[in-house]
N, C-alpha and C. Protein backbone atom coordinates (compact mmCIF):
# COMPACT_ATOMS: atom_id res chain seq x y z
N UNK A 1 90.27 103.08 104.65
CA UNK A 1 90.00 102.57 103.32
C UNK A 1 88.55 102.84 102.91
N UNK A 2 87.46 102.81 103.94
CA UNK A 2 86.41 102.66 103.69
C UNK A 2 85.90 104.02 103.17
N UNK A 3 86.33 105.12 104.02
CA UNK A 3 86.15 106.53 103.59
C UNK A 3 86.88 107.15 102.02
N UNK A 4 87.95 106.49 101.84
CA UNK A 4 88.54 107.04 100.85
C UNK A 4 87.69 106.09 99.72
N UNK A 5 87.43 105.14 99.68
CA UNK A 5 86.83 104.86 98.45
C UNK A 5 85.31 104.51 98.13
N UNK A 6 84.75 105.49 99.44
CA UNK A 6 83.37 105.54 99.11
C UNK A 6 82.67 106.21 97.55
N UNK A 7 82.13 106.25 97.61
CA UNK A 7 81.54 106.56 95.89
C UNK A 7 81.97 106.05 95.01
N UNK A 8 83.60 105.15 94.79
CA UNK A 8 83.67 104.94 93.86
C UNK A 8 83.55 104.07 93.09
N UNK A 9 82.55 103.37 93.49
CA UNK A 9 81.37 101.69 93.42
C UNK A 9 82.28 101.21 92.48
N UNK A 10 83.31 100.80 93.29
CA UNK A 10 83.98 99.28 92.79
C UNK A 10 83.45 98.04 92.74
N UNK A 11 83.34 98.08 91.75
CA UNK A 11 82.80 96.47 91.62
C UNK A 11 83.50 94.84 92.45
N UNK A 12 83.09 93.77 92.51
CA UNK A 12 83.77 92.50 93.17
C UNK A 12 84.93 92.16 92.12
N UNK A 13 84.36 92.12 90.89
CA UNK A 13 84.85 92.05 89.72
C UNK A 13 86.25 92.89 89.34
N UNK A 14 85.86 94.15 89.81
CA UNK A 14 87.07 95.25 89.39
C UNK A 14 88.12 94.69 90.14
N UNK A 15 87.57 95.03 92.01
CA UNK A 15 88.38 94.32 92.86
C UNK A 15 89.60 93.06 92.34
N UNK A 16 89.31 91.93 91.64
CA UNK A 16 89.54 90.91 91.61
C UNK A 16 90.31 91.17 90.60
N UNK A 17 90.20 91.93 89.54
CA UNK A 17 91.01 92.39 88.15
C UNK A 17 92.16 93.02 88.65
N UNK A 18 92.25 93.46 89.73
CA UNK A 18 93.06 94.38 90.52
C UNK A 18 94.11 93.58 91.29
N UNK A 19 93.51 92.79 91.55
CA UNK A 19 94.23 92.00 92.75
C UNK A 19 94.82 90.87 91.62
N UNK A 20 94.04 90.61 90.80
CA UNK A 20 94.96 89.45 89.68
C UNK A 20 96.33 90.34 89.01
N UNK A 21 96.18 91.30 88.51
CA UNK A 21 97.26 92.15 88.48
C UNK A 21 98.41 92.06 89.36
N UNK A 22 97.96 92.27 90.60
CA UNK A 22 98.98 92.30 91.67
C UNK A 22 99.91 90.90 91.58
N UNK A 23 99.26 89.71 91.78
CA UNK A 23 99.21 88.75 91.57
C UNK A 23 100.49 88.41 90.32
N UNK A 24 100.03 89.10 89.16
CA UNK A 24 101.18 88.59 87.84
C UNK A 24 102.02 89.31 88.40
N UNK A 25 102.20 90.51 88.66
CA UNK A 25 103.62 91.74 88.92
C UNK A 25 104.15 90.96 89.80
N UNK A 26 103.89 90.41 90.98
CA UNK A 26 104.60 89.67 92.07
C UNK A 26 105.12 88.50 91.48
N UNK A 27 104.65 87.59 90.33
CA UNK A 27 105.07 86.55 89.71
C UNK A 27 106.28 87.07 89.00
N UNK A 28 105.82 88.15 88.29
CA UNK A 28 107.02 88.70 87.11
C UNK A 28 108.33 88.96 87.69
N UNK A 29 108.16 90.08 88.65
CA UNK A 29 109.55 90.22 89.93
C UNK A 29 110.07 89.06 90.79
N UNK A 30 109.23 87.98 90.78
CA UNK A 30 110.03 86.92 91.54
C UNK A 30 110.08 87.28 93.11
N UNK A 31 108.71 87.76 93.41
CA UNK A 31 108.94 88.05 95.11
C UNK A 31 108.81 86.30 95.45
N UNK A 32 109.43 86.11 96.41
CA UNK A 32 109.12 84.82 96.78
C UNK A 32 107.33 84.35 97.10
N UNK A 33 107.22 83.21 96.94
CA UNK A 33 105.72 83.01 97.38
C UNK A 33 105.06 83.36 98.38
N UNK A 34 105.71 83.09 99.51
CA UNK A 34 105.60 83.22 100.78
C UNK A 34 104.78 84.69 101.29
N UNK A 35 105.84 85.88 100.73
CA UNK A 35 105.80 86.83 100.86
C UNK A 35 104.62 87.50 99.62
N UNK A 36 104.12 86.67 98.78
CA UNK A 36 103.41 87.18 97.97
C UNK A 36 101.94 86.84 98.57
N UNK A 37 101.71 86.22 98.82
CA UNK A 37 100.61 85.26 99.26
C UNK A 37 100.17 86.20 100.52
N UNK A 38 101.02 86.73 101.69
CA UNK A 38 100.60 87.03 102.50
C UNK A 38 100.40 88.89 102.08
N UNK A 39 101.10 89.26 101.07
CA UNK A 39 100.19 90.33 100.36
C UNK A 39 99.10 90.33 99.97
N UNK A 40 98.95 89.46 98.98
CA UNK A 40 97.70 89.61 98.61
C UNK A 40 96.59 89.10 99.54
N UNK A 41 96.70 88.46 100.68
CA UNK A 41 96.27 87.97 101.64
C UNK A 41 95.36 89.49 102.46
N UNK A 42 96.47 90.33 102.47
CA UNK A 42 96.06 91.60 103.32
C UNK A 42 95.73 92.41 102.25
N UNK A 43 95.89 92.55 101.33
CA UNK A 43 94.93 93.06 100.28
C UNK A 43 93.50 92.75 100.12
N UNK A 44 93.18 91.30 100.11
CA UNK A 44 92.13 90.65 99.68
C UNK A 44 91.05 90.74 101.30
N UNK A 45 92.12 91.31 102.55
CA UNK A 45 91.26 91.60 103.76
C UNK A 45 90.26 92.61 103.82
N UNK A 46 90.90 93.56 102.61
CA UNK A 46 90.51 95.00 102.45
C UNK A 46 89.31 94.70 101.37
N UNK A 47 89.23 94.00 100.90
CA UNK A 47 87.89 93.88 100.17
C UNK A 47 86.89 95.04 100.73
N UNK A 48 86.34 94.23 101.66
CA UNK A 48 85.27 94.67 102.17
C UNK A 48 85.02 96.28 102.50
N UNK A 49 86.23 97.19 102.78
CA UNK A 49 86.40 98.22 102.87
C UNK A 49 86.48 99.11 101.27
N UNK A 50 86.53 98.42 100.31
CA UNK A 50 86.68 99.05 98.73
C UNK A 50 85.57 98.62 98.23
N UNK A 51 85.24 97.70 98.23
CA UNK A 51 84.06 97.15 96.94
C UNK A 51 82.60 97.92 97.85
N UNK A 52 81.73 98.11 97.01
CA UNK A 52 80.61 98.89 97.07
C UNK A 52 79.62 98.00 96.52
């Protein structure tokens, strides 16, 4: 992750616009909670490897 999105100075902010997205689409489809939560869970691990 870290290599592929070097340079492209993502912001904390962008990050978070990104992940709130994810967030409604998983609401809209009706994934169960459970299973949503621990997505965005491992998404939100990856922070640190995207944001710049």
């Amino acid at each position: 992750m870290k290599d592929t999105h070097n340079g492209m100075r993502i912001s904390n902010a962008e990050f978070d616009i990104v992940a709130g997205h994810l967030a409604t689409t998983l609401k809209k489809f009706k994934v169960p909670k459970q299973e949503g939560k621990e997505l965005l869970a491992s998404i939100g691990s990856l922070k640190k490897d995207i944001v710049e």
